[in-house]
N, C-alpha and C. Protein backbone atom coordinates (compact mmCIF):
# COMPACT_ATOMS: atom_id res chain seq x y z
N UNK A 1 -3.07 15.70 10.84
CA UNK A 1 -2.89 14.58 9.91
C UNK A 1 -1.66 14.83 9.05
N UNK A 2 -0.93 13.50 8.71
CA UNK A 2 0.32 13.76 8.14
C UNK A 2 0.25 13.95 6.46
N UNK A 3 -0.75 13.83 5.86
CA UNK A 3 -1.59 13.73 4.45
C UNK A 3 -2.60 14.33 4.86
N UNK A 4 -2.49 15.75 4.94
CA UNK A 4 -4.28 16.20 4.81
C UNK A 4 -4.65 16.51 3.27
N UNK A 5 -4.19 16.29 2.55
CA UNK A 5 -4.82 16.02 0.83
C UNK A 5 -5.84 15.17 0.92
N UNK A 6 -5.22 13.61 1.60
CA UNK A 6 -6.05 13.23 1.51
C UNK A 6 -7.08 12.47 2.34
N UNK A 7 -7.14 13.66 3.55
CA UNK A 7 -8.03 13.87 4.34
C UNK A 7 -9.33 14.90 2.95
N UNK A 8 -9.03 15.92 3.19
CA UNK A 8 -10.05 16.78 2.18
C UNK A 8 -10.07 15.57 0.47
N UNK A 9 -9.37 14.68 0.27
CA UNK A 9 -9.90 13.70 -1.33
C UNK A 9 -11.09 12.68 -0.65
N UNK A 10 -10.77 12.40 0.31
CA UNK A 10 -11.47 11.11 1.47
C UNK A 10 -12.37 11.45 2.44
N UNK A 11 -12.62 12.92 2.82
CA UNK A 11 -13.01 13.15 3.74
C UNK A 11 -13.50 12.31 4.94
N UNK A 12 -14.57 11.86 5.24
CA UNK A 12 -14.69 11.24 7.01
C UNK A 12 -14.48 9.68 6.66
N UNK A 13 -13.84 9.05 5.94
CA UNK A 13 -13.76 7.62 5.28
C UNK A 13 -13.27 6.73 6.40
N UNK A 14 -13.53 5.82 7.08
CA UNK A 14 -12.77 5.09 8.23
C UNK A 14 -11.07 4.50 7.82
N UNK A 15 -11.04 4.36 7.06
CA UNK A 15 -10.07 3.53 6.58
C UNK A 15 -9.47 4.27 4.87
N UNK A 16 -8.37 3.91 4.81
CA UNK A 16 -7.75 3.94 3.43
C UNK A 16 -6.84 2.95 3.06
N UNK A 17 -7.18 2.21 2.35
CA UNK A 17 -6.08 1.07 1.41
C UNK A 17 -5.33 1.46 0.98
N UNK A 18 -4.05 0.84 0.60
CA UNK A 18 -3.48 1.90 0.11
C UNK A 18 -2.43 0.53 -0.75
N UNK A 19 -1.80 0.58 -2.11
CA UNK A 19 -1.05 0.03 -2.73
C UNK A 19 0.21 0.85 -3.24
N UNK A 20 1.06 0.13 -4.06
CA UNK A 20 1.87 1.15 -4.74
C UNK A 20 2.52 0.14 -5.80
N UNK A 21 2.61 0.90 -7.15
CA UNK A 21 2.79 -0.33 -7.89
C UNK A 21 3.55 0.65 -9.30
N UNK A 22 3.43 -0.36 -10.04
CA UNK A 22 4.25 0.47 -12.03
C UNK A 22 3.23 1.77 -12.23
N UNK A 23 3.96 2.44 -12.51
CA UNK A 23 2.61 3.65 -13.17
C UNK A 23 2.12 2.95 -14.23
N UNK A 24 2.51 2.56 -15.51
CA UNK A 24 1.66 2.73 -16.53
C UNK A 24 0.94 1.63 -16.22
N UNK A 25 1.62 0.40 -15.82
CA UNK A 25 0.86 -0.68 -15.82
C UNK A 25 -0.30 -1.09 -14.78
N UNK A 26 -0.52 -0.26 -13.58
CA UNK A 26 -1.41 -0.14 -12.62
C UNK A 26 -2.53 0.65 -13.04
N UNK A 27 -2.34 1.87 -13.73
CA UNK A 27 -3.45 2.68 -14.14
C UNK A 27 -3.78 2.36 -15.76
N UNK A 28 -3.45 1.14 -15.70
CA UNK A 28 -3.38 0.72 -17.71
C UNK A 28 -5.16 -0.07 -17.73
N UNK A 29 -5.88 0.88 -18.97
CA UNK A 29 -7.15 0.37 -19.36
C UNK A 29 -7.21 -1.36 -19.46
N UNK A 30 -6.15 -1.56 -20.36
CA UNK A 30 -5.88 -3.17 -20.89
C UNK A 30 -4.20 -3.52 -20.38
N UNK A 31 -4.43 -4.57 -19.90
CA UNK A 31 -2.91 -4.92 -19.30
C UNK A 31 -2.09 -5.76 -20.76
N UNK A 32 -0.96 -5.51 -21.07
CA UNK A 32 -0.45 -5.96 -22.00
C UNK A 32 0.51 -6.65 -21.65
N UNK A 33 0.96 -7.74 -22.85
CA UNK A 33 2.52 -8.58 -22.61
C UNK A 33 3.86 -7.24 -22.25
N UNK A 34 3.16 -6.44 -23.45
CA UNK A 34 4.74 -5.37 -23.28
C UNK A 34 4.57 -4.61 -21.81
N UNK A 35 3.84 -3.60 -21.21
CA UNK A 35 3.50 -3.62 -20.06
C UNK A 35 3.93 -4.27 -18.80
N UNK A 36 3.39 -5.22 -19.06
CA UNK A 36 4.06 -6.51 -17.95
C UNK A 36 5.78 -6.89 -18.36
N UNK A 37 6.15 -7.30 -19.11
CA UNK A 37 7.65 -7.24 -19.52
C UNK A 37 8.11 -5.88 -18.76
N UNK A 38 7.71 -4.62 -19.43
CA UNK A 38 8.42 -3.11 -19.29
C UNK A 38 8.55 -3.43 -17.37
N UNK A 39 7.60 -3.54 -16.81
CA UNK A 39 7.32 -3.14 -15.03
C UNK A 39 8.45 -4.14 -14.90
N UNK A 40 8.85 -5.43 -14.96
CA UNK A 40 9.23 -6.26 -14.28
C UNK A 40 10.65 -6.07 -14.44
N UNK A 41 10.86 -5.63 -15.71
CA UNK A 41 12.42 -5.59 -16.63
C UNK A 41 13.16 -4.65 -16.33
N UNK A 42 13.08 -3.14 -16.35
CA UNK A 42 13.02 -2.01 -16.45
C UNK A 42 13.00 -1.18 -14.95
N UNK A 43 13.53 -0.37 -14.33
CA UNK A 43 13.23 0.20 -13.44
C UNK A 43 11.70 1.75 -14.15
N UNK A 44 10.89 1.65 -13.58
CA UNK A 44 9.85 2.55 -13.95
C UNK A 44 9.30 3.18 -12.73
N UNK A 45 8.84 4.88 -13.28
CA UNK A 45 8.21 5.52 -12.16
C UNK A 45 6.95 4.57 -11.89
N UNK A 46 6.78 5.15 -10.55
CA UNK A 46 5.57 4.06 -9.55
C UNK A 46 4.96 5.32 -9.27
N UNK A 47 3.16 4.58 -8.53
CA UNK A 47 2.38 5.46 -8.28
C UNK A 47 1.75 4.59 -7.22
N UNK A 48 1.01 5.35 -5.78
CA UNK A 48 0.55 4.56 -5.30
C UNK A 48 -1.01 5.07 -5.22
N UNK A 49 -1.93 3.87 -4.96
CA UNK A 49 -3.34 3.94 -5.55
C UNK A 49 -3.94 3.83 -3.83
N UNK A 50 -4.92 4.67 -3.49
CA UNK A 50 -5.52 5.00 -2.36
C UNK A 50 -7.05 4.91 -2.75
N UNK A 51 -7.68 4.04 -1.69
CA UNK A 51 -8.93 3.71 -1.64
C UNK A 51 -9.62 3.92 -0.70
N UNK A 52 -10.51 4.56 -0.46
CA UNK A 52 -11.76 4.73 0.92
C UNK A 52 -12.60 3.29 1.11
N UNK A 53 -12.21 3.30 1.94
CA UNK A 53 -13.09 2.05 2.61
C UNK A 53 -14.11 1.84 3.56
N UNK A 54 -15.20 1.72 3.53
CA UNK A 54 -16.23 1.71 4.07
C UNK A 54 -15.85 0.81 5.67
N UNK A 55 -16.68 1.27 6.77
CA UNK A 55 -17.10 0.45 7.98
C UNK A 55 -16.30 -1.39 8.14
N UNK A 56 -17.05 -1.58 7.26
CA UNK A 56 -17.23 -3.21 7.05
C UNK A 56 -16.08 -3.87 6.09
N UNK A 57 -14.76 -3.09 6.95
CA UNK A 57 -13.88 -3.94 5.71
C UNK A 57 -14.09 -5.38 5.00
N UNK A 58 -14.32 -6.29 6.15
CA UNK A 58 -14.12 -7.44 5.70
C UNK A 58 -15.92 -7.99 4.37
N UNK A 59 -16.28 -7.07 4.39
CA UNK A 59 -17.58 -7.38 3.35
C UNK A 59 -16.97 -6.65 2.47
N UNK A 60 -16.06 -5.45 2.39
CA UNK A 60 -15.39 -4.72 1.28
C UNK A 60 -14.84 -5.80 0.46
N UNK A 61 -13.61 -6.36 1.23
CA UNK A 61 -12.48 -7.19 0.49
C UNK A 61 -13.32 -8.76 0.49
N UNK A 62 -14.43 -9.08 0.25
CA UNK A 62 -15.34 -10.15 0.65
C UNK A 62 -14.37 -11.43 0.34
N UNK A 63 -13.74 -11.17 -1.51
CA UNK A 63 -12.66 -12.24 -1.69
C UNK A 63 -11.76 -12.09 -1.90
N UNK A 64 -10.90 -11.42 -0.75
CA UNK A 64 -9.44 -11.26 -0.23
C UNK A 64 -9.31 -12.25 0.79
N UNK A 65 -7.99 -12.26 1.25
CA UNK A 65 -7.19 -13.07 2.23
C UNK A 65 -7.04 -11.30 3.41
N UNK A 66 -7.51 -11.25 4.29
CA UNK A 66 -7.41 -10.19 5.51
C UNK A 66 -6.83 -10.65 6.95
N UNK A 67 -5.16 -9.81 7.13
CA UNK A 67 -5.05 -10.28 8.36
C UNK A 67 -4.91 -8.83 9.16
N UNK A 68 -5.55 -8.49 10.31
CA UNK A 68 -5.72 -7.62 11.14
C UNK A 68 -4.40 -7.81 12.22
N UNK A 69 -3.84 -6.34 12.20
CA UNK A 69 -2.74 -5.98 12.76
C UNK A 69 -2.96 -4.91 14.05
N UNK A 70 -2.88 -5.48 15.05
CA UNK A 70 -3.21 -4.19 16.39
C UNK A 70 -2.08 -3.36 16.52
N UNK A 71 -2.26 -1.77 15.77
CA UNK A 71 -1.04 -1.36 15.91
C UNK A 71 -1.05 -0.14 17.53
N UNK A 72 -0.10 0.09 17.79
CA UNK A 72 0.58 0.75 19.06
C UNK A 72 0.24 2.51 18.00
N UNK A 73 0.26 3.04 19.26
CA UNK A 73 0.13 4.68 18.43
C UNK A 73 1.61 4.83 18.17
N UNK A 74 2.84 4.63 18.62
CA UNK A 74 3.86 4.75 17.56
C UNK A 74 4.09 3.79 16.10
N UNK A 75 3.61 2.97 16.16
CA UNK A 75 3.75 1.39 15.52
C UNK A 75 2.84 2.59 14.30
N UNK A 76 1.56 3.04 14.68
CA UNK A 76 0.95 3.27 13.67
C UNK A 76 1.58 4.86 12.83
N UNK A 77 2.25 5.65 13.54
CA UNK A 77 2.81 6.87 13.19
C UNK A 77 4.08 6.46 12.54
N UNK A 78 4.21 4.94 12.68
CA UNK A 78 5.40 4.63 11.77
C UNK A 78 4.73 4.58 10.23
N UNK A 79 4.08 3.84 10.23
CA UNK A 79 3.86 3.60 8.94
C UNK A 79 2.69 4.36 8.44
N UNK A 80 2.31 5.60 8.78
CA UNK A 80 1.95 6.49 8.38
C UNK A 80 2.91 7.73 7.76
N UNK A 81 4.26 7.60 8.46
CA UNK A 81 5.69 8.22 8.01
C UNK A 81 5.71 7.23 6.72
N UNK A 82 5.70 5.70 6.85
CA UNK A 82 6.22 5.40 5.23
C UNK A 82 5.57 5.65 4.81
N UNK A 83 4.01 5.71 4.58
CA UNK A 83 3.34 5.89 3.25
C UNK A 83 3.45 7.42 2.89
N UNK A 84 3.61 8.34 4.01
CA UNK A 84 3.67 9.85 3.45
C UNK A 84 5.31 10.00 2.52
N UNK A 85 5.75 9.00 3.36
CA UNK A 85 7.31 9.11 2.24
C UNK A 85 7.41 8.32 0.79
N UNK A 86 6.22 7.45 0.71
CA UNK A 86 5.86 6.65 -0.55
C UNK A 86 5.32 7.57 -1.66
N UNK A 87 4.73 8.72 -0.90
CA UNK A 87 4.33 9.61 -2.14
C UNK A 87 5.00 10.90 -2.72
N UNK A 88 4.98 10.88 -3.95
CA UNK A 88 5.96 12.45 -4.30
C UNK A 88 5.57 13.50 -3.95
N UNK A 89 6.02 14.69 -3.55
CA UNK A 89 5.36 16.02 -3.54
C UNK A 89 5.61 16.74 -4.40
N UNK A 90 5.14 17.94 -4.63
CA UNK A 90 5.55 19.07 -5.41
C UNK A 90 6.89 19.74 -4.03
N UNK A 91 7.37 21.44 -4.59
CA UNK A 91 8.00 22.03 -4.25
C UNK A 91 7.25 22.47 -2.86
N UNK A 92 5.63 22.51 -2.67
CA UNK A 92 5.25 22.61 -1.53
C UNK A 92 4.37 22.04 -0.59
N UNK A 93 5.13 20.58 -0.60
CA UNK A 93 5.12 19.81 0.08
C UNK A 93 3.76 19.27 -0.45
N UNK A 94 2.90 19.61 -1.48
CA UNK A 94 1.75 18.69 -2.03
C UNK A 94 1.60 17.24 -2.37
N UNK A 95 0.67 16.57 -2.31
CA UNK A 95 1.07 15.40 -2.89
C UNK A 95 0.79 15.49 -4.32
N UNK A 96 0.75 14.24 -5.39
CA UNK A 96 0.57 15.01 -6.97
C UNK A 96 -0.80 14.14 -7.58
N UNK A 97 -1.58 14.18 -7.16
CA UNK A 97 -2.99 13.50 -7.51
C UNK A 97 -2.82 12.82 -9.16
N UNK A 98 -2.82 11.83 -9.78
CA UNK A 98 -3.10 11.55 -11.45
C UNK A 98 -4.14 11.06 -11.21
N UNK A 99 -4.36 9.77 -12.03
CA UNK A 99 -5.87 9.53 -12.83
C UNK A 99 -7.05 9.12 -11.23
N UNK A 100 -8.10 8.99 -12.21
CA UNK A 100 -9.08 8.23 -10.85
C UNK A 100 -8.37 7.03 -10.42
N UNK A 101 -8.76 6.25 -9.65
CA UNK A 101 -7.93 4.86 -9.08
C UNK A 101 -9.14 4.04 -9.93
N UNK A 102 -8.72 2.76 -9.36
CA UNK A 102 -9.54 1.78 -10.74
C UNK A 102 -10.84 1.01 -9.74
N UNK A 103 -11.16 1.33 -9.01
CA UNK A 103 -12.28 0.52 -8.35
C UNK A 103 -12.73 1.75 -6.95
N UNK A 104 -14.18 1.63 -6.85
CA UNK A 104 -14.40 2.33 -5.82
C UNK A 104 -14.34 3.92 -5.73
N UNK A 105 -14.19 4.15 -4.89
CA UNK A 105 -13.98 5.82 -4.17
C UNK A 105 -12.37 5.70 -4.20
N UNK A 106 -11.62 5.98 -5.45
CA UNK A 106 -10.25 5.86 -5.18
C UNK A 106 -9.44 6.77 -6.07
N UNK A 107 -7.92 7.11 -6.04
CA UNK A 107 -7.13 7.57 -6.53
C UNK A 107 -6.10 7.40 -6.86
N UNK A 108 -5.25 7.61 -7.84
CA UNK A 108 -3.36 7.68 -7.47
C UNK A 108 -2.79 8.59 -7.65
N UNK A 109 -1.85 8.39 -6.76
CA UNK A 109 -0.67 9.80 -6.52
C UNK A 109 0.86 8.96 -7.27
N UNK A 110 1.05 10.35 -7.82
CA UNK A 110 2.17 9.89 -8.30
C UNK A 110 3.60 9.50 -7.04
N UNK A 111 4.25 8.68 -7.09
CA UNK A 111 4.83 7.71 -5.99
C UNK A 111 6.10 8.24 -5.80
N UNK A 112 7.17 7.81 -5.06
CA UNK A 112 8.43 8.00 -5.18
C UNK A 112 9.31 6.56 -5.25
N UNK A 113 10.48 6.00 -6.11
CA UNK A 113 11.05 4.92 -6.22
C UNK A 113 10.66 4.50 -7.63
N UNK A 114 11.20 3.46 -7.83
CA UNK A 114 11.20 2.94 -9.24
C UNK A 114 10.71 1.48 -8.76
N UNK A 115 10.10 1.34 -9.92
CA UNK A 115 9.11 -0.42 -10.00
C UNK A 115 10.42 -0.96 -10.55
N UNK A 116 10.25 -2.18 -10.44
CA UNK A 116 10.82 -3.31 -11.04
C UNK A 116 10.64 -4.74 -10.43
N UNK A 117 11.45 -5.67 -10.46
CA UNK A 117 10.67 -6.86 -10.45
C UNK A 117 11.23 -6.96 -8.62
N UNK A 118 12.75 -6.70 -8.61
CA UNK A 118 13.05 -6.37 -7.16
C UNK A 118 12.90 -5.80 -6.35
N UNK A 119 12.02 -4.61 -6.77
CA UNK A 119 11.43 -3.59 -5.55
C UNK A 119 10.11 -3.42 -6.48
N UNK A 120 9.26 -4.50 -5.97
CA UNK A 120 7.77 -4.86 -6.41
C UNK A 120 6.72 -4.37 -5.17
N UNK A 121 5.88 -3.97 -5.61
CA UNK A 121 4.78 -4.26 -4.73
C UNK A 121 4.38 -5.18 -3.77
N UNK A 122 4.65 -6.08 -3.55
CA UNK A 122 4.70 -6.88 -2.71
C UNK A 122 6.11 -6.53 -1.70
N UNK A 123 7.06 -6.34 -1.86
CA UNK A 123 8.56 -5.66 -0.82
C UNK A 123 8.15 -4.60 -0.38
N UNK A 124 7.36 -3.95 -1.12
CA UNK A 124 6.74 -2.35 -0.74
C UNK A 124 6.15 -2.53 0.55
N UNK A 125 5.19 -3.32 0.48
CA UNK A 125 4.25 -3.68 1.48
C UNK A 125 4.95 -4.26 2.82
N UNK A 126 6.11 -5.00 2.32
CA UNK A 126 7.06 -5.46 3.21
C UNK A 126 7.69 -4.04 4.20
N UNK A 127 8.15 -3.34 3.29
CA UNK A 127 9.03 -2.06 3.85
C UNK A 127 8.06 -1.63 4.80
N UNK A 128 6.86 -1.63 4.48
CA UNK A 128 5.91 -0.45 5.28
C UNK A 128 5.77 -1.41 6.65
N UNK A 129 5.67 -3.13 6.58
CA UNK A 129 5.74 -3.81 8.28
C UNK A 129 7.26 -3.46 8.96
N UNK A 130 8.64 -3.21 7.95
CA UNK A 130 9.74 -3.51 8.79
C UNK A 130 9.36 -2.00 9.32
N UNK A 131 9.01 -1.32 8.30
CA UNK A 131 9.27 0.20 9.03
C UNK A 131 8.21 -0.01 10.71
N UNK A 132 7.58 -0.54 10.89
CA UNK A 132 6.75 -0.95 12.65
C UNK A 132 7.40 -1.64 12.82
N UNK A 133 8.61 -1.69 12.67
CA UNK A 133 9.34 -2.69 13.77
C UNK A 133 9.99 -4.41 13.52
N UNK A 134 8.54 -5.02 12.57
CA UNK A 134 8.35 -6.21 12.64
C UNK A 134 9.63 -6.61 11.63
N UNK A 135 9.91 -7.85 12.13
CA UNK A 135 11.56 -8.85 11.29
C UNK A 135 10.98 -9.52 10.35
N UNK A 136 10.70 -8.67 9.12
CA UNK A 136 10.49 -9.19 7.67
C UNK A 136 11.52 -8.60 6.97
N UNK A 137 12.03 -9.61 5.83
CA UNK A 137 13.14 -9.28 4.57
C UNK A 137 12.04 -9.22 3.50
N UNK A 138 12.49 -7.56 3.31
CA UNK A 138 11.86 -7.20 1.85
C UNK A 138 12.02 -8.06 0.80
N UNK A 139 13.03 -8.02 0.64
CA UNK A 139 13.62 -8.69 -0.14
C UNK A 139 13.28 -9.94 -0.59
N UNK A 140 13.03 -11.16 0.11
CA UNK A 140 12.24 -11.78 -0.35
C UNK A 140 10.58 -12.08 -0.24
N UNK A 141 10.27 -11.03 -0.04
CA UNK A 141 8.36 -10.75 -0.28
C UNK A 141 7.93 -10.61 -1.72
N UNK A 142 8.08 -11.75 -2.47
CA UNK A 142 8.13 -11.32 -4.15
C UNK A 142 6.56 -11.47 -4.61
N UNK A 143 5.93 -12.13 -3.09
CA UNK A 143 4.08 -12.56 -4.18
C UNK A 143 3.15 -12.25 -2.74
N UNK A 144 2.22 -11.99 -2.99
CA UNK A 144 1.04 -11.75 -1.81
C UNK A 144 1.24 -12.27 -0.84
N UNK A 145 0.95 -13.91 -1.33
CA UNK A 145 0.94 -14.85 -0.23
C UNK A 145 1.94 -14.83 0.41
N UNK A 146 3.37 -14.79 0.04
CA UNK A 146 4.51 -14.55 1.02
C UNK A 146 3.98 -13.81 2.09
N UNK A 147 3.45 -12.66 1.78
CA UNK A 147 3.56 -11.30 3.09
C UNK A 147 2.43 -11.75 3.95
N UNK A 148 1.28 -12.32 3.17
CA UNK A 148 0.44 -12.66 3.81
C UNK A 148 0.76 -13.74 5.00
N UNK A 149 1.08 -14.90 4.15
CA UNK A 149 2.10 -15.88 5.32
C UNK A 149 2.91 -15.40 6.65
N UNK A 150 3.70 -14.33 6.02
CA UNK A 150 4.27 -13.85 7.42
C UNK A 150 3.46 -13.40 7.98
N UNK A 151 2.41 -12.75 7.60
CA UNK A 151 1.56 -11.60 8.71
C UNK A 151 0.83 -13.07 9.61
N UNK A 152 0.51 -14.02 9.12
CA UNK A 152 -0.49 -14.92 10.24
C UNK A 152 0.34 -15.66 11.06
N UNK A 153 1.73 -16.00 10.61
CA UNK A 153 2.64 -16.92 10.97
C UNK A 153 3.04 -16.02 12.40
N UNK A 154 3.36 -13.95 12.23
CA UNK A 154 3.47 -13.33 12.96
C UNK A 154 2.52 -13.25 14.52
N UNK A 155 1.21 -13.30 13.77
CA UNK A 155 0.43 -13.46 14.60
C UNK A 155 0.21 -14.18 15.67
N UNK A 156 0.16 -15.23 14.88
CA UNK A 156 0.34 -16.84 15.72
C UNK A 156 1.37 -16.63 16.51
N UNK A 157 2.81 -16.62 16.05
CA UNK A 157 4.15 -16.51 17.21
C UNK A 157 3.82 -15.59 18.53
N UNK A 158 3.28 -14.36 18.25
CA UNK A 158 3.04 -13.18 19.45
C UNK A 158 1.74 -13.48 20.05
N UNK A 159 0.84 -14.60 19.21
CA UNK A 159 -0.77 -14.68 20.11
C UNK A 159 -1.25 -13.44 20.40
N UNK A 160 -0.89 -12.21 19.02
CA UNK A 160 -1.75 -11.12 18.99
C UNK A 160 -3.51 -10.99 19.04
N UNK A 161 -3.69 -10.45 19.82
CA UNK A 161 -4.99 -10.25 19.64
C UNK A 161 -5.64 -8.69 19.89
N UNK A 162 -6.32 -8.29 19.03
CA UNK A 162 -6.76 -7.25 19.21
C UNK A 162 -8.38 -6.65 20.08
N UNK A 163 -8.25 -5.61 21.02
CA UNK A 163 -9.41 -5.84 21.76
C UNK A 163 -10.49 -5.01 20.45
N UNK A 164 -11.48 -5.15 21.06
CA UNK A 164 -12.55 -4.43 20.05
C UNK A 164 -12.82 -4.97 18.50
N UNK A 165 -11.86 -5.69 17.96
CA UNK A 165 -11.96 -6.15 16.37
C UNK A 165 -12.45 -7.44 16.41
């Protein structure tokens, strides 16, 4: 495994979610005006937040928008390379664990890159489909639904279907 941290934080978990977003303002008790100004305005260290996910994703995320992606064993060693490159290490090669994560069986690691309003969480998420290959502009992935849009619009164009899901 390319993260065995958090293989031994997660142990036999099917799945891991995974985000990456502002440090203060992702792991913030109360979300504030200044907060929200600072992330959007400001370039700020980022952290990304990792979640264990049970069997039954789709009863997990019950009121989410979920689109299922059949990835290729390189397709998936791709973006298992970005997220191991999304996180900081120490000098030996550790990842850097901070607070609990905010829902669930979860955590954050402190991240690599700077937040801001142009390299948001939502482009993040973008980077991690171009890195498999797929013809998305980060760049303009500024809100959920954008990425989401592409992922079904993707779907639809290739008449992906996955066996077993």
């Amino acid at each position: 495994m390319r993260l065995p941290a958090l293989r031994e934080r997660f142990g036999g978990t099917p799945y891991i979610e995974f985000g990456w977003g502002e440090k203060a303002f992702y792991q913030a008790q109360e979300i504030t005006s200044g907060l929200t100004l600072r992330a959007a305005f400001w370039p700020t260290p980022s952290v990304v937040h990792a979640v264990a996910v049970p069997h039954d994703v789709d009863a997990y995320f019950s009121s989410s928008d979920i689109e299922t992606l059949c990835l290729t064993d390189n397709e998936l060693s791709s973006l298992i390379e970005f997220i191991a490159g999304s996180l900081e290490k120490n000098e030996y090669g550790k990842v850097l664990p901070l607070e609990k994560g905010i829902y669930g069986n979860s955590q954050f690691y402190q991240a690599t890159g700077d937040y801001y309003l142009m390299n948001a969480c939502n482009q993040w998420t973008a980077k991690g489909l171009k890195s498999i290959g797929m013809d998305i502009y980060p760049m303009f992935k500024l809100t959920a639904g954008s990425v989401i849009n592409y992922l079904r619009n993707y779907r639809h164009a290739t008449s992906q279907s996955c066996a077993g899901v």
